[in-house]
PDB file of N, CA and C in Angstrom:
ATOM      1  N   UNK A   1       0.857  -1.178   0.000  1.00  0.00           N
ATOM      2  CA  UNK A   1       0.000   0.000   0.000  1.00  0.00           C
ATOM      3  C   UNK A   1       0.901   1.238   0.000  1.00  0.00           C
ATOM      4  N   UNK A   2       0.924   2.000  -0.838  1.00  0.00           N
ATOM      5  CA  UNK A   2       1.806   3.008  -0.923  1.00  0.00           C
ATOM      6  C   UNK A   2       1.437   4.303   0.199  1.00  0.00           C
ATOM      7  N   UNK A   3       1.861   5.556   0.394  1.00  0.00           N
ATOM      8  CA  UNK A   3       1.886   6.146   1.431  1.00  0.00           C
ATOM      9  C   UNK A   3       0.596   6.966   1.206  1.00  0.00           C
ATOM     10  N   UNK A   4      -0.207   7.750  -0.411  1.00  0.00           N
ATOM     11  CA  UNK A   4      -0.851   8.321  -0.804  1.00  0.00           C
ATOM     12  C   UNK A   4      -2.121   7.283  -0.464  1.00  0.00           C
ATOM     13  N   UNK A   5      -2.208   5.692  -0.555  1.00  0.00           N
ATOM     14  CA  UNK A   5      -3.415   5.112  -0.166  1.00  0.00           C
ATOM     15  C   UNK A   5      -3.773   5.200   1.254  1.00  0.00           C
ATOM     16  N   UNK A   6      -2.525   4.804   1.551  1.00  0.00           N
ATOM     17  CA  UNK A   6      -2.304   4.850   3.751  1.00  0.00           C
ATOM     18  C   UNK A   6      -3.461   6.248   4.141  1.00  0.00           C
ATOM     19  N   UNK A   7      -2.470   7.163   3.272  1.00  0.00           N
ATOM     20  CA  UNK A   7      -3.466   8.987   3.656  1.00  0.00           C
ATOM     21  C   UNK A   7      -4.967   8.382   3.362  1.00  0.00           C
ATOM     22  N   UNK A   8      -5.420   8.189   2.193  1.00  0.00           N
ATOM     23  CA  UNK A   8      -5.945   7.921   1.620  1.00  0.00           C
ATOM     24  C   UNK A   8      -7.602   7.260   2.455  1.00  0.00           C
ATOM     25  N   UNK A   9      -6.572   6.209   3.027  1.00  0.00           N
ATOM     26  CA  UNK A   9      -7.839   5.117   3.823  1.00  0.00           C
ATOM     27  C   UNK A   9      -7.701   6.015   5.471  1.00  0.00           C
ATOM     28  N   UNK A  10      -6.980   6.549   6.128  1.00  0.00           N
ATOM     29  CA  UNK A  10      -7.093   7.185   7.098  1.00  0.00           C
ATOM     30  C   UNK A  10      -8.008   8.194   7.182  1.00  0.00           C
ATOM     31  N   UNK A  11      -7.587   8.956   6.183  1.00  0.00           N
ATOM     32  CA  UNK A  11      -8.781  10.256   6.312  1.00  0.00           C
ATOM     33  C   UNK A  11     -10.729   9.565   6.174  1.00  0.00           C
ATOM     34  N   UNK A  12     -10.593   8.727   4.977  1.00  0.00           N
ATOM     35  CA  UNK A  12     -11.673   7.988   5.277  1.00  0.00           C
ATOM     36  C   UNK A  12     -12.123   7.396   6.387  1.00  0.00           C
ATOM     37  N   UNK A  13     -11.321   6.514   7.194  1.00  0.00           N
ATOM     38  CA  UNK A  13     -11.571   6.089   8.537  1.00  0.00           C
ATOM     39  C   UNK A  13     -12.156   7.232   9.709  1.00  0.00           C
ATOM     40  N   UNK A  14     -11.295   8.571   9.362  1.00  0.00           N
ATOM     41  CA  UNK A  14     -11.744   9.630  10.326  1.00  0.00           C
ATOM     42  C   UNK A  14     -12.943   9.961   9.773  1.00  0.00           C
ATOM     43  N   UNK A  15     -13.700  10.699   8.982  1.00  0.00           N
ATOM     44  CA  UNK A  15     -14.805  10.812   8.497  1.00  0.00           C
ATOM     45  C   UNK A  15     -15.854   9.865   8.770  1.00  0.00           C
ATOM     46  N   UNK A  16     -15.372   8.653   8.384  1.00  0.00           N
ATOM     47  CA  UNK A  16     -16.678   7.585   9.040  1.00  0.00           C
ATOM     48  C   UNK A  16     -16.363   7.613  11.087  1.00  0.00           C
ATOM     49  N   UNK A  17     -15.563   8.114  11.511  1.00  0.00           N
ATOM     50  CA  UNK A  17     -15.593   8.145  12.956  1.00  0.00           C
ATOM     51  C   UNK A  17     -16.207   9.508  13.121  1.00  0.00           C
ATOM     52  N   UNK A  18     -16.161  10.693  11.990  1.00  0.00           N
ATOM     53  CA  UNK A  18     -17.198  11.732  12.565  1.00  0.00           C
ATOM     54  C   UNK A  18     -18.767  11.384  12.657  1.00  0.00           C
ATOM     55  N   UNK A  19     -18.778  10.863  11.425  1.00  0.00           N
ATOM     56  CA  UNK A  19     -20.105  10.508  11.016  1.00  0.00           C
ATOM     57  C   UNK A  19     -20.748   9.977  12.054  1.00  0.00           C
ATOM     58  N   UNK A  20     -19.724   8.703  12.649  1.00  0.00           N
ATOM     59  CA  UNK A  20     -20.730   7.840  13.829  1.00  0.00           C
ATOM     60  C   UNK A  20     -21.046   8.850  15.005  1.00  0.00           C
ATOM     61  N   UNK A  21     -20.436   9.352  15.054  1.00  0.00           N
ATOM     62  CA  UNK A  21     -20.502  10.509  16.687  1.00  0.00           C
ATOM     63  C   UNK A  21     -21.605  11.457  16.245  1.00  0.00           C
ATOM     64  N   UNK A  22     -21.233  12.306  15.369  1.00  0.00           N
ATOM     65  CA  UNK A  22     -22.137  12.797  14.561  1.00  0.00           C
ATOM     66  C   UNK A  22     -24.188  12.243  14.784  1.00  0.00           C
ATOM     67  N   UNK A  23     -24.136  11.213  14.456  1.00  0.00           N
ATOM     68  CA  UNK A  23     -25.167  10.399  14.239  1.00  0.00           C
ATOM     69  C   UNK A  23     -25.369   9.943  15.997  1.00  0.00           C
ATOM     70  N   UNK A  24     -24.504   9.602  16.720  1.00  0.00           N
ATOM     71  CA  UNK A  24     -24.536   9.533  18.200  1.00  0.00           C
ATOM     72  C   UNK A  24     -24.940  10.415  19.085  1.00  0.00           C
ATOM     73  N   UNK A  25     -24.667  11.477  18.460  1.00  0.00           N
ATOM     74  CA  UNK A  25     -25.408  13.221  19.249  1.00  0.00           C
ATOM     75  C   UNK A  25     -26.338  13.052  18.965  1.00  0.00           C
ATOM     76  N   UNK A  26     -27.148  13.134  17.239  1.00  0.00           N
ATOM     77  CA  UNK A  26     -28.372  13.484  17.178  1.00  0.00           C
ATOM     78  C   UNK A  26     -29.023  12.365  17.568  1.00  0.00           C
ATOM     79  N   UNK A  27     -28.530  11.432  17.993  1.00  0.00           N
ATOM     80  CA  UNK A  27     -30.047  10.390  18.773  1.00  0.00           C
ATOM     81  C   UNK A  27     -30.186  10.566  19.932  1.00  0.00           C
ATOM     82  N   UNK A  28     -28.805  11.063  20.679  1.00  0.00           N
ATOM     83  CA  UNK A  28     -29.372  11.691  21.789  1.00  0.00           C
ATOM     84  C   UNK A  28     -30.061  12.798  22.371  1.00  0.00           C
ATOM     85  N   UNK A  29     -30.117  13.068  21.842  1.00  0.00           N
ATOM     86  CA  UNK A  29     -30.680  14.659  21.552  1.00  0.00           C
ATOM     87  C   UNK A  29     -31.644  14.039  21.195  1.00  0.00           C
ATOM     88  N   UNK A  30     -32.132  13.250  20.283  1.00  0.00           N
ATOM     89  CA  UNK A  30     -33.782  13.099  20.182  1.00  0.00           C
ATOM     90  C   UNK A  30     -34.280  12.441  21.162  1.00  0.00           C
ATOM     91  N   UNK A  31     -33.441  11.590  21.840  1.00  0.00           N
ATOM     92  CA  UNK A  31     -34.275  10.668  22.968  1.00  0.00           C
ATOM     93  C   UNK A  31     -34.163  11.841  24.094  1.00  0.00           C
ATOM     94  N   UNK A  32     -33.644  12.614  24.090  1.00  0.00           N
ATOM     95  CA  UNK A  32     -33.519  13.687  25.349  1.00  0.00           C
ATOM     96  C   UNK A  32     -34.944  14.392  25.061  1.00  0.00           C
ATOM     97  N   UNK A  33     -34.998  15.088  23.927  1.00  0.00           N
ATOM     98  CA  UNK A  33     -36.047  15.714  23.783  1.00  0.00           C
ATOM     99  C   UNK A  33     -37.823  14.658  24.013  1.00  0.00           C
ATOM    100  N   UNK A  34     -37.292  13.299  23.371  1.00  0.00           N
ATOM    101  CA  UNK A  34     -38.784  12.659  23.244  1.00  0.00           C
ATOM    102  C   UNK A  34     -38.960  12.325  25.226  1.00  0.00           C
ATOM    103  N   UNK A  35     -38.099  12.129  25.632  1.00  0.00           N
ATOM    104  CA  UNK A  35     -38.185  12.085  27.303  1.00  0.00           C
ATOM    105  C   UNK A  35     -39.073  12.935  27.640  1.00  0.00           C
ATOM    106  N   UNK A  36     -37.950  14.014  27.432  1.00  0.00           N
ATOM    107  CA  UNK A  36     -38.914  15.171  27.914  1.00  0.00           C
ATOM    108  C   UNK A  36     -40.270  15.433  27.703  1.00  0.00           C
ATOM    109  N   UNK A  37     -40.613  15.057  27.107  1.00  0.00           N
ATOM    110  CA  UNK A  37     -42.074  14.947  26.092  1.00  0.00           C
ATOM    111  C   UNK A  37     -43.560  14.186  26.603  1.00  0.00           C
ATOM    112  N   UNK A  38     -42.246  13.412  27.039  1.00  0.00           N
ATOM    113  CA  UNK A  38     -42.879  11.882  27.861  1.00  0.00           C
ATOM    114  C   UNK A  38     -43.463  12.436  29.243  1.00  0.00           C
ATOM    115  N   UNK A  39     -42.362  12.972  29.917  1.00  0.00           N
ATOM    116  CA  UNK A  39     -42.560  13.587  31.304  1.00  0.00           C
ATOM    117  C   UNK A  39     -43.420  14.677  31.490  1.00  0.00           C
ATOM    118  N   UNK A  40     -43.410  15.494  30.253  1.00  0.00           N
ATOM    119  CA  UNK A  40     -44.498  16.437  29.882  1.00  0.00           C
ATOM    120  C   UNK A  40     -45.669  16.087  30.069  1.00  0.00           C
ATOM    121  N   UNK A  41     -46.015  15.301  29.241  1.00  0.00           N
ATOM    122  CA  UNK A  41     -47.251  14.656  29.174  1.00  0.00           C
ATOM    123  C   UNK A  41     -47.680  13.951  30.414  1.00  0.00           C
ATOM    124  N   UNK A  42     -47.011  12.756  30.986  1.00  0.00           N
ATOM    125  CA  UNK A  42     -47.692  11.977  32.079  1.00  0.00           C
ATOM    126  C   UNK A  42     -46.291  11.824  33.063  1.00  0.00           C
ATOM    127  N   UNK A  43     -46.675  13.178  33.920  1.00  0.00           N
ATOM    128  CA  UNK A  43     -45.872  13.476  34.814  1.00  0.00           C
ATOM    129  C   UNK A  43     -45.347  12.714  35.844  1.00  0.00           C
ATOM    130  N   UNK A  44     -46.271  11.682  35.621  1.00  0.00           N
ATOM    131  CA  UNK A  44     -45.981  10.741  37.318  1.00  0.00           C
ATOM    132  C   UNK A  44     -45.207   9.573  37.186  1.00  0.00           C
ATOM    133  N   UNK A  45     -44.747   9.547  35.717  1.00  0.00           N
ATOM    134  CA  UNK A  45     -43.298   8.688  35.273  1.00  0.00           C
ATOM    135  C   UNK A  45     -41.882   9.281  35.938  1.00  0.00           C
ATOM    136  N   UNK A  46     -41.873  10.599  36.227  1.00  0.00           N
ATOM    137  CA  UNK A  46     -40.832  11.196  36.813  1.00  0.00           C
ATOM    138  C   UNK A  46     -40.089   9.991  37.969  1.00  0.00           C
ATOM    139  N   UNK A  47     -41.109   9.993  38.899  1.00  0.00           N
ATOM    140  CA  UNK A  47     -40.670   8.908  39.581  1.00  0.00           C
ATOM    141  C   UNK A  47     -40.626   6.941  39.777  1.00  0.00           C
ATOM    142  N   UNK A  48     -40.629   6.832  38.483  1.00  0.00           N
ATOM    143  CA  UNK A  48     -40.367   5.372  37.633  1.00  0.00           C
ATOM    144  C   UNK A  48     -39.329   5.338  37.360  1.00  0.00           C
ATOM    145  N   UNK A  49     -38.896   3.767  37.667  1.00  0.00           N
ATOM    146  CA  UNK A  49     -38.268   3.197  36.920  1.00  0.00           C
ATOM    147  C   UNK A  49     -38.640   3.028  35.415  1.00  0.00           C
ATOM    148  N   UNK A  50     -37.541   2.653  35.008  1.00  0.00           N
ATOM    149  CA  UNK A  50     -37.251   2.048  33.350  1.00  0.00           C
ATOM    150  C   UNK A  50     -38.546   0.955  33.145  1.00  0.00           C
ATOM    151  N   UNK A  51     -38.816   0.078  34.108  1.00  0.00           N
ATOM    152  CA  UNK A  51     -39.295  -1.225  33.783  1.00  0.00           C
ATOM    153  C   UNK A  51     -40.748  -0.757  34.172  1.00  0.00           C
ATOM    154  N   UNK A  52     -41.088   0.116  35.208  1.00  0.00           N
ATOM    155  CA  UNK A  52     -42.547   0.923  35.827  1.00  0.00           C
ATOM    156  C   UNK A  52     -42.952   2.034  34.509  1.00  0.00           C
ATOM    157  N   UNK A  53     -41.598   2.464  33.678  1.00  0.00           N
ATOM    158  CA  UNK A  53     -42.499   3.526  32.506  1.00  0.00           C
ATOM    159  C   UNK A  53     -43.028   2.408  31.525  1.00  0.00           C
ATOM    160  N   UNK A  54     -42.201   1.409  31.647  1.00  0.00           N
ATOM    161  CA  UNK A  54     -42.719   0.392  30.271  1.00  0.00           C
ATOM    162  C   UNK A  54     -43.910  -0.170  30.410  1.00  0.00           C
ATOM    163  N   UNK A  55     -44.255  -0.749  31.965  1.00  0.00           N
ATOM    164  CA  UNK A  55     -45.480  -0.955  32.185  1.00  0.00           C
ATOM    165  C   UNK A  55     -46.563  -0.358  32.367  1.00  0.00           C
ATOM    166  N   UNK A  56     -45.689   1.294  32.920  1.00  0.00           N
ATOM    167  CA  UNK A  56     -47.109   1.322  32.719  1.00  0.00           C
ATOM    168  C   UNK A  56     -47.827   2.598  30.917  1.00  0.00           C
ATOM    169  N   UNK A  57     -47.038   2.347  30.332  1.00  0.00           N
ATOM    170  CA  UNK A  57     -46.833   2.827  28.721  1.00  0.00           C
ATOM    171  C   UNK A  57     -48.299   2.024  28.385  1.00  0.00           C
ATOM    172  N   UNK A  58     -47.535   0.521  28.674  1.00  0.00           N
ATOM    173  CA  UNK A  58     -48.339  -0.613  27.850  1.00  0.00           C
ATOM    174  C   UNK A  58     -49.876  -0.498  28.624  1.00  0.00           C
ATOM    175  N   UNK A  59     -49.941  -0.029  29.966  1.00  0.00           N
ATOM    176  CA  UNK A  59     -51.220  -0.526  30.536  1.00  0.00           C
ATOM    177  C   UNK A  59     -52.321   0.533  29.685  1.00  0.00           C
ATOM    178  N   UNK A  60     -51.927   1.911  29.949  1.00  0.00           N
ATOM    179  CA  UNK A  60     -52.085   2.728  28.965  1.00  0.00           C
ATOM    180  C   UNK A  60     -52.345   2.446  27.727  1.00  0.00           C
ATOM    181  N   UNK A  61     -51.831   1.731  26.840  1.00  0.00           N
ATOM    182  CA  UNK A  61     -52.206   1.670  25.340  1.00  0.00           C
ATOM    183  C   UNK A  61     -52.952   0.803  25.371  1.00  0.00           C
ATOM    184  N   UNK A  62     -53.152  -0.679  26.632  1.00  0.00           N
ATOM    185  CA  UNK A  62     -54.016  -1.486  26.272  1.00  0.00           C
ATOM    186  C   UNK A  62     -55.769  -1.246  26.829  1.00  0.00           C
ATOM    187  N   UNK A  63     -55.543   0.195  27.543  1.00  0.00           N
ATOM    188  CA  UNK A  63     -56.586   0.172  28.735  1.00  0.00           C
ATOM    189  C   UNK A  63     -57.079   1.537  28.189  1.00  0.00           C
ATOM    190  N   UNK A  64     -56.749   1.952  27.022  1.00  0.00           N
ATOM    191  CA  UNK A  64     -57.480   3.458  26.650  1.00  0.00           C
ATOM    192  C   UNK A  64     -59.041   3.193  26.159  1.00  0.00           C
ATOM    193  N   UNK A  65     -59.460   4.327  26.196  1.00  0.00           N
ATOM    194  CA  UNK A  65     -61.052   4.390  25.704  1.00  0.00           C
ATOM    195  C   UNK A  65     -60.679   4.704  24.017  1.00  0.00           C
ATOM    196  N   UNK A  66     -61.391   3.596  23.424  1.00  0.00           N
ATOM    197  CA  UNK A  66     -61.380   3.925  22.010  1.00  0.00           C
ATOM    198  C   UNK A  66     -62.832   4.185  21.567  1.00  0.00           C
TER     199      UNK A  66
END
C-alpha cells in the first residue's frame, strides 16, 4: 500500500468516525427531547423506573377508551 493510499484510507476512517458521533449526538438529543415529552405529558413517570415507565406505557395503550 503506498503512502498516498495509507493517507488515503485514514482520512476515510476519520470521516466515518465523525459521522458515527455525529449520528450519536443526534439520537441523543432526540431521545432527550422525546423524554422530555414523555414527562411532559404523564408526569408521574418522573418517579419510575425504566421497567414501571414500560409498564405502565403498555397498561395505557391497552386500557385506553377507544
Amino acid at each position: 500500500m503506498t503512502k498516498e493510499e495509507l493517507q488515503a484510507k485514514h482520512r476515510l476512517e476519520e470521516a466515518q468516525a465523525r459521522n458515527r458521533q455525529k449520528e450519536r449526538k443526534a439520537r441523543t438529543r432526540r431521545l432527550i427531547q422525546e423524554g422530555a415529552i414523555l414527562e411532559n405529558v404523564m408526569p408521574e413517570i418522573k418517579n419510575m423506573n425504566q421497567e414501571e415507565i414500560k409498564n405502565h406505557l403498555l397498561q395505557c395503550l391497552f386500557n385506553c377508551d377507544r
